[in-house]
C-alpha atoms as a PDB file:
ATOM      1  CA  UNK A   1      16.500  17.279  13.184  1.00  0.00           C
ATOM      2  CA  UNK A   2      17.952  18.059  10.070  1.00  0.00           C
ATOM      3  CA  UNK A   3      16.753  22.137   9.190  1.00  0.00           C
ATOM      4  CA  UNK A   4      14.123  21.710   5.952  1.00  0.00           C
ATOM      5  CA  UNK A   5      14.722  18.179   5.935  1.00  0.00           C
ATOM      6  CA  UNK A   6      11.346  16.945   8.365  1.00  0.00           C
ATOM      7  CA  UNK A   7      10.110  14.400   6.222  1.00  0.00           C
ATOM      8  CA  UNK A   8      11.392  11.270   7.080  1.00  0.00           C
ATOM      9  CA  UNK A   9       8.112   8.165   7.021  1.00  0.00           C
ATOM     10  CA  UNK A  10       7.437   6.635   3.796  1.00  0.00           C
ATOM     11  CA  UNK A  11       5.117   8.061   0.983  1.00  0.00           C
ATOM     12  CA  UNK A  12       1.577   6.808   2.875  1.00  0.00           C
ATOM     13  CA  UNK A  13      -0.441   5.977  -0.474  1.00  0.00           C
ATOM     14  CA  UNK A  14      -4.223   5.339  -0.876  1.00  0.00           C
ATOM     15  CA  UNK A  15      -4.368   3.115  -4.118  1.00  0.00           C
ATOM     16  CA  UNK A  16      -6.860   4.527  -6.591  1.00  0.00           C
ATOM     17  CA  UNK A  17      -8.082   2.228  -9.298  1.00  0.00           C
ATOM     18  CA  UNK A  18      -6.145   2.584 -12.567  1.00  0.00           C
ATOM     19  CA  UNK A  19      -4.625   5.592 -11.624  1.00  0.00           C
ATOM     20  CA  UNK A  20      -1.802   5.419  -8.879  1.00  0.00           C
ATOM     21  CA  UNK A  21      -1.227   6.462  -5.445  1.00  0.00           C
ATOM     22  CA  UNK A  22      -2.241   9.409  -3.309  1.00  0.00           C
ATOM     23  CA  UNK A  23       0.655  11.498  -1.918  1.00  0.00           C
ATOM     24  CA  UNK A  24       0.477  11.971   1.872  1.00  0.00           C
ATOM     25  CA  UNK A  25      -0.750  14.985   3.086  1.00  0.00           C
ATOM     26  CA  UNK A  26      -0.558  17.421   0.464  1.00  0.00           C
ATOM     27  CA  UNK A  27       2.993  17.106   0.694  1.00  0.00           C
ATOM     28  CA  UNK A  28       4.200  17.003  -3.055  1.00  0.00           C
ATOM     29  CA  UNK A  29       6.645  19.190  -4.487  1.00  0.00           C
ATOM     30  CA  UNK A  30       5.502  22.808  -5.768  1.00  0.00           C
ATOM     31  CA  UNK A  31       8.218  22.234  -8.853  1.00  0.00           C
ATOM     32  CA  UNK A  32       8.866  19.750 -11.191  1.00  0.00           C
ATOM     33  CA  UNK A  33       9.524  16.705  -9.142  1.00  0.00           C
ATOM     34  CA  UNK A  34       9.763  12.767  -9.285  1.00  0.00           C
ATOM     35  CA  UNK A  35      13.551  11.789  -9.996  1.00  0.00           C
ATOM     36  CA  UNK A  36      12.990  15.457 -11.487  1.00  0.00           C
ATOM     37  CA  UNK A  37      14.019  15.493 -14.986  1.00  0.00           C
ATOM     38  CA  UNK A  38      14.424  12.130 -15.391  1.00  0.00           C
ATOM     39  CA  UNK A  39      13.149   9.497 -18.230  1.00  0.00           C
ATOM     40  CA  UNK A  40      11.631   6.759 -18.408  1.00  0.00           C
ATOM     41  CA  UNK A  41      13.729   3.454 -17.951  1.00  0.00           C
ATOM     42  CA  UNK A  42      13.943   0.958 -19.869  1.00  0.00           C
ATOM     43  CA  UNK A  43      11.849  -2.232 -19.182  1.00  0.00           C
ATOM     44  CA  UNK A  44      14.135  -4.874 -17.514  1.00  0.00           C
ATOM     45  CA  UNK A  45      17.073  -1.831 -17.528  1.00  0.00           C
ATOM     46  CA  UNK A  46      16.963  -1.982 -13.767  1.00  0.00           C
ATOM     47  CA  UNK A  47      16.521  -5.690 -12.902  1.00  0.00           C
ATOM     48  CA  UNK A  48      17.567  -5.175  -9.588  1.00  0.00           C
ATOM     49  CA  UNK A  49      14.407  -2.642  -8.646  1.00  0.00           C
ATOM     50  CA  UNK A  50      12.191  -3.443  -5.646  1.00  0.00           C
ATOM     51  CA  UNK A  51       8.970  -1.895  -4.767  1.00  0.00           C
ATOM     52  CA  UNK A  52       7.777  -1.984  -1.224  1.00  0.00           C
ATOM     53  CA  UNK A  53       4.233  -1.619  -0.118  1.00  0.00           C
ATOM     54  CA  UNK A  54       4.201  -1.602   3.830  1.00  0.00           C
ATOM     55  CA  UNK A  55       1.920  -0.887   6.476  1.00  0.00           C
ATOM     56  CA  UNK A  56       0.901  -1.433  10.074  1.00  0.00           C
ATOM     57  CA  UNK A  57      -1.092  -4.303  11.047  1.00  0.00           C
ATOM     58  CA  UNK A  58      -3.892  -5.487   8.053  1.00  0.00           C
ATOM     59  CA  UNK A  59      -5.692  -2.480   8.026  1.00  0.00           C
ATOM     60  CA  UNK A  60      -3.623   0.639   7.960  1.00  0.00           C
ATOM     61  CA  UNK A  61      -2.402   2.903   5.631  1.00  0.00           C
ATOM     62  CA  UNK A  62      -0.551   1.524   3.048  1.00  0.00           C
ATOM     63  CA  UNK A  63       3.534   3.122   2.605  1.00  0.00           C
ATOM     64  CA  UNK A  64       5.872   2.735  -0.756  1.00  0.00           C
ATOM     65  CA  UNK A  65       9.565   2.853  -0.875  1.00  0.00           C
ATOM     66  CA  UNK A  66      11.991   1.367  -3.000  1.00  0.00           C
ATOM     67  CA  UNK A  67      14.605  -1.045  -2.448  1.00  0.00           C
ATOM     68  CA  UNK A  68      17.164  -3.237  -4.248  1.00  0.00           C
ATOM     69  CA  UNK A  69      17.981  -7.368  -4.751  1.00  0.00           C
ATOM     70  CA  UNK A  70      20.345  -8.052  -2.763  1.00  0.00           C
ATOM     71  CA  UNK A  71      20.271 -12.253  -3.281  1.00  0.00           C
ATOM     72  CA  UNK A  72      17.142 -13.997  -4.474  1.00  0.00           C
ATOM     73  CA  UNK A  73      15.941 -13.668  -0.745  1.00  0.00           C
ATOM     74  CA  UNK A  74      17.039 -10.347   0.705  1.00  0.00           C
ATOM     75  CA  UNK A  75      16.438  -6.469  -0.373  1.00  0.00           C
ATOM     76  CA  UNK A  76      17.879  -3.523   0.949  1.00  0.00           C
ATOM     77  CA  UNK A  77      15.679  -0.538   1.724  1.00  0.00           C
ATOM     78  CA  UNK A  78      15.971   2.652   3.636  1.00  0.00           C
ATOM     79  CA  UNK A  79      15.777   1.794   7.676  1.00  0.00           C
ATOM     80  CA  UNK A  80      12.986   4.982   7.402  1.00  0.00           C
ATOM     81  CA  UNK A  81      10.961   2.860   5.204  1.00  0.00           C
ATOM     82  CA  UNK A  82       9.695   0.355   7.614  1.00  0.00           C
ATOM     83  CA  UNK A  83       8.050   3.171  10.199  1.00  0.00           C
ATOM     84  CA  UNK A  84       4.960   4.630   9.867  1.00  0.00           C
ATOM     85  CA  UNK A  85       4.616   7.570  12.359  1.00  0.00           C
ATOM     86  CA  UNK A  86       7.178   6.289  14.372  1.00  0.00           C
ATOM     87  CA  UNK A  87       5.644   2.595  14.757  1.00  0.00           C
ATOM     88  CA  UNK A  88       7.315  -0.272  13.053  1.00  0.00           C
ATOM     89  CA  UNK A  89       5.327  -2.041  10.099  1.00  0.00           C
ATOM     90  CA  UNK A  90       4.125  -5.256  10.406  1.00  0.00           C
ATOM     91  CA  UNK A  91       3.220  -5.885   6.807  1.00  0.00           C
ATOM     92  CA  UNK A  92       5.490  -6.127   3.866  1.00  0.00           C
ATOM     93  CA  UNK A  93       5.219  -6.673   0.081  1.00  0.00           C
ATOM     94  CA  UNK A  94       7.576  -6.418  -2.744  1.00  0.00           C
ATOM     95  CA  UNK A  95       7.445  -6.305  -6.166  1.00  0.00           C
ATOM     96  CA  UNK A  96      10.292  -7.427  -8.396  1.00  0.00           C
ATOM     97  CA  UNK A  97      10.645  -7.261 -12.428  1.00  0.00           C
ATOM     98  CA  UNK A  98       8.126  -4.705 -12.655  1.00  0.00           C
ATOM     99  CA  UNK A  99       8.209  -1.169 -15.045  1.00  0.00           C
ATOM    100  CA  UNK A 100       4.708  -0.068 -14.579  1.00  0.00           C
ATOM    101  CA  UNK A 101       3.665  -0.738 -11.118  1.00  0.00           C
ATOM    102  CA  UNK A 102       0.205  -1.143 -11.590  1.00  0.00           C
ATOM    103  CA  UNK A 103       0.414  -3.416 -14.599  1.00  0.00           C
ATOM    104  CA  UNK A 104      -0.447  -7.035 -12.593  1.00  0.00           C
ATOM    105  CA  UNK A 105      -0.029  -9.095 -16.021  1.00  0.00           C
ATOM    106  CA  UNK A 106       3.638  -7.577 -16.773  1.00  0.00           C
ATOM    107  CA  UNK A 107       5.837 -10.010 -18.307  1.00  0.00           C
ATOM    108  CA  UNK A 108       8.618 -11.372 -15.462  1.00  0.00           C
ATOM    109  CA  UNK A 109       6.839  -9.656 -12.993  1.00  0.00           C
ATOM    110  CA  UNK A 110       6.601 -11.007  -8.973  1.00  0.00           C
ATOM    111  CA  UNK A 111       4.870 -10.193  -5.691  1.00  0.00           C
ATOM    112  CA  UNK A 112       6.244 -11.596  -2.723  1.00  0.00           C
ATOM    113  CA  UNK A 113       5.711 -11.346   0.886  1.00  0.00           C
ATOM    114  CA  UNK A 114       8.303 -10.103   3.297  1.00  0.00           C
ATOM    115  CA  UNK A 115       8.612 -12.340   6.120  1.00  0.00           C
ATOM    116  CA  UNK A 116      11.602 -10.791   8.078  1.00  0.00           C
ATOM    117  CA  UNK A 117      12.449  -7.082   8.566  1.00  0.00           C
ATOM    118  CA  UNK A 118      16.031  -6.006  10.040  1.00  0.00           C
ATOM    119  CA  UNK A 119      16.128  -2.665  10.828  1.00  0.00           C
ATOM    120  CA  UNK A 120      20.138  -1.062  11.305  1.00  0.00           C
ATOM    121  CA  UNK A 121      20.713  -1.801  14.869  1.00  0.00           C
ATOM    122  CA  UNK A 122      21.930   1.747  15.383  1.00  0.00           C
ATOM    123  CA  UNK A 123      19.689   3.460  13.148  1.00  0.00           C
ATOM    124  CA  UNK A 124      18.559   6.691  13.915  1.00  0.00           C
ATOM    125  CA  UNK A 125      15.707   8.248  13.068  1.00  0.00           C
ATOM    126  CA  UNK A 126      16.624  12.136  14.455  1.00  0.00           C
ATOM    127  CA  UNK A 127      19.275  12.589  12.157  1.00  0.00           C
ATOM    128  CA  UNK A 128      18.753   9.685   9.837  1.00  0.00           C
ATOM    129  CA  UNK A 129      22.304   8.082  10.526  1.00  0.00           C
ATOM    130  CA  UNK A 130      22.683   4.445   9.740  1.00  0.00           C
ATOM    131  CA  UNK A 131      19.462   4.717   7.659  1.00  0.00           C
ATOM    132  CA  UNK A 132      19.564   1.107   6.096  1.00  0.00           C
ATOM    133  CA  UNK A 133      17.657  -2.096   6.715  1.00  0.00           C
ATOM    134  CA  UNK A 134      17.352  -5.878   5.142  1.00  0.00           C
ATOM    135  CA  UNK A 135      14.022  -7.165   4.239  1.00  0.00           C
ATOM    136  CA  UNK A 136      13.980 -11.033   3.962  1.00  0.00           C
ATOM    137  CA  UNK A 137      11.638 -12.199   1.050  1.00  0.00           C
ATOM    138  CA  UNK A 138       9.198 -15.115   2.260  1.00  0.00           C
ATOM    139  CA  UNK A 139      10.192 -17.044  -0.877  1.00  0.00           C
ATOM    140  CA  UNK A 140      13.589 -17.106  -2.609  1.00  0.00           C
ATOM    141  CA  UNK A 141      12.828 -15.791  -6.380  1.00  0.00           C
ATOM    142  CA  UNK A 142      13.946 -17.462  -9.377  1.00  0.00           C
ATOM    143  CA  UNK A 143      16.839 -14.732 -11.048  1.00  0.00           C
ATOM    144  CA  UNK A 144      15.914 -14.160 -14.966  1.00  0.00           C
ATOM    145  CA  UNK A 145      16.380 -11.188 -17.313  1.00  0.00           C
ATOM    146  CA  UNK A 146      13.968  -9.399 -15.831  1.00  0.00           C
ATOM    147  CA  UNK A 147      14.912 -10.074 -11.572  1.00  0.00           C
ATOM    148  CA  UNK A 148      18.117 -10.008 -10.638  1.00  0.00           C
ATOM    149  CA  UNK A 149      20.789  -8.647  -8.082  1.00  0.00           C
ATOM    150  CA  UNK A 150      22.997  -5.515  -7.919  1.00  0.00           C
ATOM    151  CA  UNK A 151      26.376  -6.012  -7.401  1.00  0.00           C
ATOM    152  CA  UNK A 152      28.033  -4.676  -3.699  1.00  0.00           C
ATOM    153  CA  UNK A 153      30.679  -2.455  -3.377  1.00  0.00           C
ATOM    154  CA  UNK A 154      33.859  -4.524  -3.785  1.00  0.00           C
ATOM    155  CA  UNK A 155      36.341  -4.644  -0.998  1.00  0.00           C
ATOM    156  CA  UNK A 156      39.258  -3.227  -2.701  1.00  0.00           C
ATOM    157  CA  UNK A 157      36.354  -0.577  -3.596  1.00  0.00           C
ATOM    158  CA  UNK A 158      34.896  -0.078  -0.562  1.00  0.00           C
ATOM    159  CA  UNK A 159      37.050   2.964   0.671  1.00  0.00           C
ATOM    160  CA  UNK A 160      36.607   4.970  -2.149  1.00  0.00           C
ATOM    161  CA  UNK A 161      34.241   7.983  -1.966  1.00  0.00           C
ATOM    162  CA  UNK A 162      33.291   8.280  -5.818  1.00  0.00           C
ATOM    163  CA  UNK A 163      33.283  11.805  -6.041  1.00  0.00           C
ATOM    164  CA  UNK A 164      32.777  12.868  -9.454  1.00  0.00           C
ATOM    165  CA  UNK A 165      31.382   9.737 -10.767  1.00  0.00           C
ATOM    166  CA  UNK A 166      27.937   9.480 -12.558  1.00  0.00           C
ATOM    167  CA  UNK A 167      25.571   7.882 -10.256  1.00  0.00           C
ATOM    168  CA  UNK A 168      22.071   6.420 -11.855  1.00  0.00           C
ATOM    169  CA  UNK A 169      19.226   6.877  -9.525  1.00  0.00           C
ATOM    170  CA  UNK A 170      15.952   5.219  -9.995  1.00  0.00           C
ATOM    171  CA  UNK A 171      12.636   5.082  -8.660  1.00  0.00           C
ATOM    172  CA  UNK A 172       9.321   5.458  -8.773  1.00  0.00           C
ATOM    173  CA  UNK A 173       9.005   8.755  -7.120  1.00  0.00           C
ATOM    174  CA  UNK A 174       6.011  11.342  -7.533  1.00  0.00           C
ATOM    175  CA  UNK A 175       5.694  12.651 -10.883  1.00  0.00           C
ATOM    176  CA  UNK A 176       5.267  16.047 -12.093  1.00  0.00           C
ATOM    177  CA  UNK A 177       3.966  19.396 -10.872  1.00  0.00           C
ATOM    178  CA  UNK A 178       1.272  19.490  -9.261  1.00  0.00           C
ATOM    179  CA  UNK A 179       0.683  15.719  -9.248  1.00  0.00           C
ATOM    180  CA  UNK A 180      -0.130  13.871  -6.127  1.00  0.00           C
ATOM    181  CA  UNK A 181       0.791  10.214  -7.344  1.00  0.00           C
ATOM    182  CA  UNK A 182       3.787   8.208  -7.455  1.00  0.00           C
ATOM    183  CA  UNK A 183       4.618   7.632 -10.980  1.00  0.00           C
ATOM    184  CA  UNK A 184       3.573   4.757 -12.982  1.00  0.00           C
ATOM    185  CA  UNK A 185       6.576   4.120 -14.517  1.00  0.00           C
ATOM    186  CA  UNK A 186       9.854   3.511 -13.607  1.00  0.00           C
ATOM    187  CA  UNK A 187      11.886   6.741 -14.206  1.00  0.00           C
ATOM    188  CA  UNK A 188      15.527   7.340 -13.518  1.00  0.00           C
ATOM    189  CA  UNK A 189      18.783   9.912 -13.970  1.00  0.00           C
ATOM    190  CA  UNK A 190      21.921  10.347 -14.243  1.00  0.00           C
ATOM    191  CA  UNK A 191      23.584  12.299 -11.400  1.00  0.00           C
ATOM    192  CA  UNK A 192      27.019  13.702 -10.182  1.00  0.00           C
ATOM    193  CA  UNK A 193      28.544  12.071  -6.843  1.00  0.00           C
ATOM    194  CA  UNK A 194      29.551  15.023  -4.923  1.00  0.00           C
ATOM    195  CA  UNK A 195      32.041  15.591  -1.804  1.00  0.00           C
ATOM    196  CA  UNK A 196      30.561  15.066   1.508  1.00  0.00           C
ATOM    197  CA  UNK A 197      32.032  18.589   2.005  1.00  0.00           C
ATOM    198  CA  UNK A 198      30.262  20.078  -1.329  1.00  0.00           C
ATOM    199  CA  UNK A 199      26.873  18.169   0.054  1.00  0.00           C
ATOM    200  CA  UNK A 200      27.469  19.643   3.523  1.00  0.00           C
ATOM    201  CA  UNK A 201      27.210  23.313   2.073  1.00  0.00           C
ATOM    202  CA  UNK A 202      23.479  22.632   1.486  1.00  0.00           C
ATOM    203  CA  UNK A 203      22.498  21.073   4.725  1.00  0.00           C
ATOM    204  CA  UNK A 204      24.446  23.413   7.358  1.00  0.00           C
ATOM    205  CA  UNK A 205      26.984  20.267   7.991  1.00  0.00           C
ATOM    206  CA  UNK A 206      24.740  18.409  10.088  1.00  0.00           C
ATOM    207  CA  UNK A 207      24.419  15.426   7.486  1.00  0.00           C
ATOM    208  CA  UNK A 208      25.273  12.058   9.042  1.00  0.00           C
ATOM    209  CA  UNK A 209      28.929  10.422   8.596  1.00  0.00           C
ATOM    210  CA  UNK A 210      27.433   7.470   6.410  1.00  0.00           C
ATOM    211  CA  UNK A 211      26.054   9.639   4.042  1.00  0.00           C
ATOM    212  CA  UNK A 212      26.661  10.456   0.524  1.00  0.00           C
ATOM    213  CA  UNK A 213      25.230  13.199  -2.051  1.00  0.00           C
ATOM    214  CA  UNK A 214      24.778  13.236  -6.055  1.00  0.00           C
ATOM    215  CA  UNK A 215      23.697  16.247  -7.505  1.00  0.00           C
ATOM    216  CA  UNK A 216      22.279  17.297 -11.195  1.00  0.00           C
ATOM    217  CA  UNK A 217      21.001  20.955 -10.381  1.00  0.00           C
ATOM    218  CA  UNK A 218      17.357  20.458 -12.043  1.00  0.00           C
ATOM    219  CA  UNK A 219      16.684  16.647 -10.788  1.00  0.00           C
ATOM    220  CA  UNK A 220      16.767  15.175  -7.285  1.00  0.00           C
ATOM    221  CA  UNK A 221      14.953  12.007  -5.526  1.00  0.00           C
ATOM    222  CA  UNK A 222      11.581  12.620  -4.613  1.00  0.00           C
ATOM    223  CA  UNK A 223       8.770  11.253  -2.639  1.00  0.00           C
ATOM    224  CA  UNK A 224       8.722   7.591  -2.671  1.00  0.00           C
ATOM    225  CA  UNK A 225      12.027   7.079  -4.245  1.00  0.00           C
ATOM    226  CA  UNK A 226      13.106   6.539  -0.440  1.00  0.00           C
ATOM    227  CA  UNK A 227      14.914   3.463  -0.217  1.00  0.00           C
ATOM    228  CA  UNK A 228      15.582   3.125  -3.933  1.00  0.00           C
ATOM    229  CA  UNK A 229      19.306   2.717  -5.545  1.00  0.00           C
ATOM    230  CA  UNK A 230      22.266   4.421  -6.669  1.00  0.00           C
ATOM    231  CA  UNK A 231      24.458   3.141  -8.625  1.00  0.00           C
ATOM    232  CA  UNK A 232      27.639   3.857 -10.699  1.00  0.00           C
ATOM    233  CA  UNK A 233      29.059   2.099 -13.680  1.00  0.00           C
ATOM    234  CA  UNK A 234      32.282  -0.338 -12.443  1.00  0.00           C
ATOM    235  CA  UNK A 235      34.262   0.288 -16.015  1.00  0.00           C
ATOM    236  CA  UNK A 236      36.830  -2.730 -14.566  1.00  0.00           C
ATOM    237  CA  UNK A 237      33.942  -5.597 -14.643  1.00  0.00           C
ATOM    238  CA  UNK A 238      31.597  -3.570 -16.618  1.00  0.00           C
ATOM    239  CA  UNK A 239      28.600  -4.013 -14.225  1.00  0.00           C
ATOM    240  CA  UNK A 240      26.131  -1.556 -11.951  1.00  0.00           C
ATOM    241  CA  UNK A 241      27.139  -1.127  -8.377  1.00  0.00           C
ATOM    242  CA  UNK A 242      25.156  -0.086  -5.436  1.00  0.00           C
ATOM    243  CA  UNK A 243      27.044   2.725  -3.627  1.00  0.00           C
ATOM    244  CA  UNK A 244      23.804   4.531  -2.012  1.00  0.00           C
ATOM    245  CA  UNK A 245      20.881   4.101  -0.772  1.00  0.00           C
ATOM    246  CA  UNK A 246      18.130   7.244  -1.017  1.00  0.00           C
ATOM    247  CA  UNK A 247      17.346   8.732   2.131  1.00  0.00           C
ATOM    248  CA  UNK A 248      15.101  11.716   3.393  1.00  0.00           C
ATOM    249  CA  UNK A 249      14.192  14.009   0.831  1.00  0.00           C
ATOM    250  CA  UNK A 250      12.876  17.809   1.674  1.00  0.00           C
ATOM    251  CA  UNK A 251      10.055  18.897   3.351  1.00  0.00           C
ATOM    252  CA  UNK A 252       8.942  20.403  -0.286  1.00  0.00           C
ATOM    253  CA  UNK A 253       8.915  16.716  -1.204  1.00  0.00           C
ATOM    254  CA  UNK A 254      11.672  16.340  -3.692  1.00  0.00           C
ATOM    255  CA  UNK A 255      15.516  17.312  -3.580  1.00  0.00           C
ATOM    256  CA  UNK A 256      15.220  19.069  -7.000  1.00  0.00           C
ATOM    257  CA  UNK A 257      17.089  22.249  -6.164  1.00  0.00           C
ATOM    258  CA  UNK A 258      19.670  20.408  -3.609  1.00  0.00           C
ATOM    259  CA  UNK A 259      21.973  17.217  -3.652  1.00  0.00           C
ATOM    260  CA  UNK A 260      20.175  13.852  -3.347  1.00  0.00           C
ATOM    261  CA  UNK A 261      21.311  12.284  -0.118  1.00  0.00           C
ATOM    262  CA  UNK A 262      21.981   8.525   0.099  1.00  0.00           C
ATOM    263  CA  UNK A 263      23.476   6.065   2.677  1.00  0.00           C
ATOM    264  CA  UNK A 264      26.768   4.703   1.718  1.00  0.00           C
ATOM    265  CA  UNK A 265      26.222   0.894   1.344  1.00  0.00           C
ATOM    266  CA  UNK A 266      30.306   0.696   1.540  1.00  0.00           C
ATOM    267  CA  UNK A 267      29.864   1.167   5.366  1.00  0.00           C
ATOM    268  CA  UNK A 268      27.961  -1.584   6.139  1.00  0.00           C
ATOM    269  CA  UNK A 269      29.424  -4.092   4.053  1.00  0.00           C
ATOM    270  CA  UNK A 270      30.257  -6.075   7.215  1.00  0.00           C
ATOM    271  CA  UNK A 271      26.499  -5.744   8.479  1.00  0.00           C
ATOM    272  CA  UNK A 272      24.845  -7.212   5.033  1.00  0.00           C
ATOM    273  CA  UNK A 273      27.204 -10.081   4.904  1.00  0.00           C
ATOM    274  CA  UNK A 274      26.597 -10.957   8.285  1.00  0.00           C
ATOM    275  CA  UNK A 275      22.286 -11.004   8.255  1.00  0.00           C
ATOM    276  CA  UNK A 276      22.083 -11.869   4.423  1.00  0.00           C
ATOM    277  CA  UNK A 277      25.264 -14.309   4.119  1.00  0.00           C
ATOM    278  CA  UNK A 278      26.122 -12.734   0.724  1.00  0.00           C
ATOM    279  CA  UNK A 279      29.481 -12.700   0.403  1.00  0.00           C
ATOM    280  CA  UNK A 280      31.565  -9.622  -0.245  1.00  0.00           C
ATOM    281  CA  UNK A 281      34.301 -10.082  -2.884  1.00  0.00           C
END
């Protein structure tokens, strides 16, 4: 197990009426927190957002992560995401096009059952390597302004490590200090990719080979961003890319004082293509 890093199930919320979600076990940051020091996004500036409410069986506790749109029919997630103390969910919803997540009239906004989860085959959950998974939307959603996919890596792309690039992370992680809900608004930030050296300083070089780091030094992913994107402006075909995917964050409950640690979508371009049938370019 990864020293400080113990968290590793998704945010377990209780959904209070008009005001958000419970965080689990008192387990919120003791700083500033959410994607810490980040704004607000703009509506529709993230099209490509999921939300994921899981649980196990009908009755259990409800989980958020994030994810992105892959296709109209498949999102990527964190492989973390879909366990709940260890036992795989059963019971998946997501929720494209939306800013405020508790907002059920928002314009563009849909809620659609997961019918299919598939979990990295080599995922694993002691160390977090290969933490990625596909979740397979029960309908196929209509793209607009509002839904729509993120861009892979490109092949001739693929190999690069991005070091030094701005990376935008989003999510709707929990908010400030002292607050024990996920925030009601989409928030994100602008980060540094680091070296997987740099990153290793901070976690006594026990991260996993698939992962990468972006760092800001007063802003880090938090507690239900898990799963969420990373992406970097493409200057070439002036569109997002996803390059990471957020995994674990600290104990504390946000990595505000510490690189953000993602999975490198790069590596498993060969994996999505083959489950989702989107083609890599």
């Amino acid at each position: 197990m990864l020293a400080r890093l113990v968290y590793l199930w998704p945010l377990l919320v209780l959904v209070a009426s008009g005001s958000g979600n419970n965080c689990e076990g008192g387990g919120c940051s003791r700083r500033s927190s959410r994607i810490v020091g980040g704004e607000r996004s703009e509506p529709n500036g993230r099209p490509f957002q999921v939300a994921l409410y899981s649980r196990v069986g009908t009755t259990g506790e409800l989980g958020f992560c994030g994810g992105a749109l892959l296709s109209p029919e498949w999102v990527v997630t964190a492989a973390h995401c879909l366990f709940h103390d260890e036992v795989e969910v059963d019971h998946v919803q997501a929720i494209l096009g939306a800013h405020s997540l508790y907002d059920r009239y928002e314009n563009g906004r849909r809620v659609v059952n997961v019918n299919e989860l598939v979990i990295h085959p080599e995922f694993e959950p002691t160390n977090f390597a290969n933490d990625i998974a596909l979740v397979k939307l029960a309908n196929a959603v209509q793209l607009t302004d509002m839904v729509n996919t993120i861009q892979l890596p490109y092949r001739n792309i693929s190999a690069f490590n991005f070091a030094g690039m701005g990376g935008t992370v989003s999510g709707w992680g929990i908010a400030a200090e002292g607050v024990t809900f996920i925030s009601p608004t989409l928030r994100q930030k602008l980060m540094t990719v680091i070296t997987d050296a740099m990153c290793n300083v901070y976690y006594f070089d026990q991260l996993p080979q698939d992962s990468m780091c972006a760092f800001h030094g007063a802003a880090g992913t938090c507690k239900g961003d898990n799963g969420g994107p990373l992406t970097i402006f493409y200057n070439l075909t002036e569109e997002d890319i996803l390059v990471g995917v957020a995994s674990f964050v600290s104990a504390d409950g946000c990595n505000d004082d510490r690189p953000s640690v993602f999975t490198r979508v790069s590596r498993y371009l060969d994996w999505i293509s083959e489950v989702t049938g989107v083609e890599i370019l």
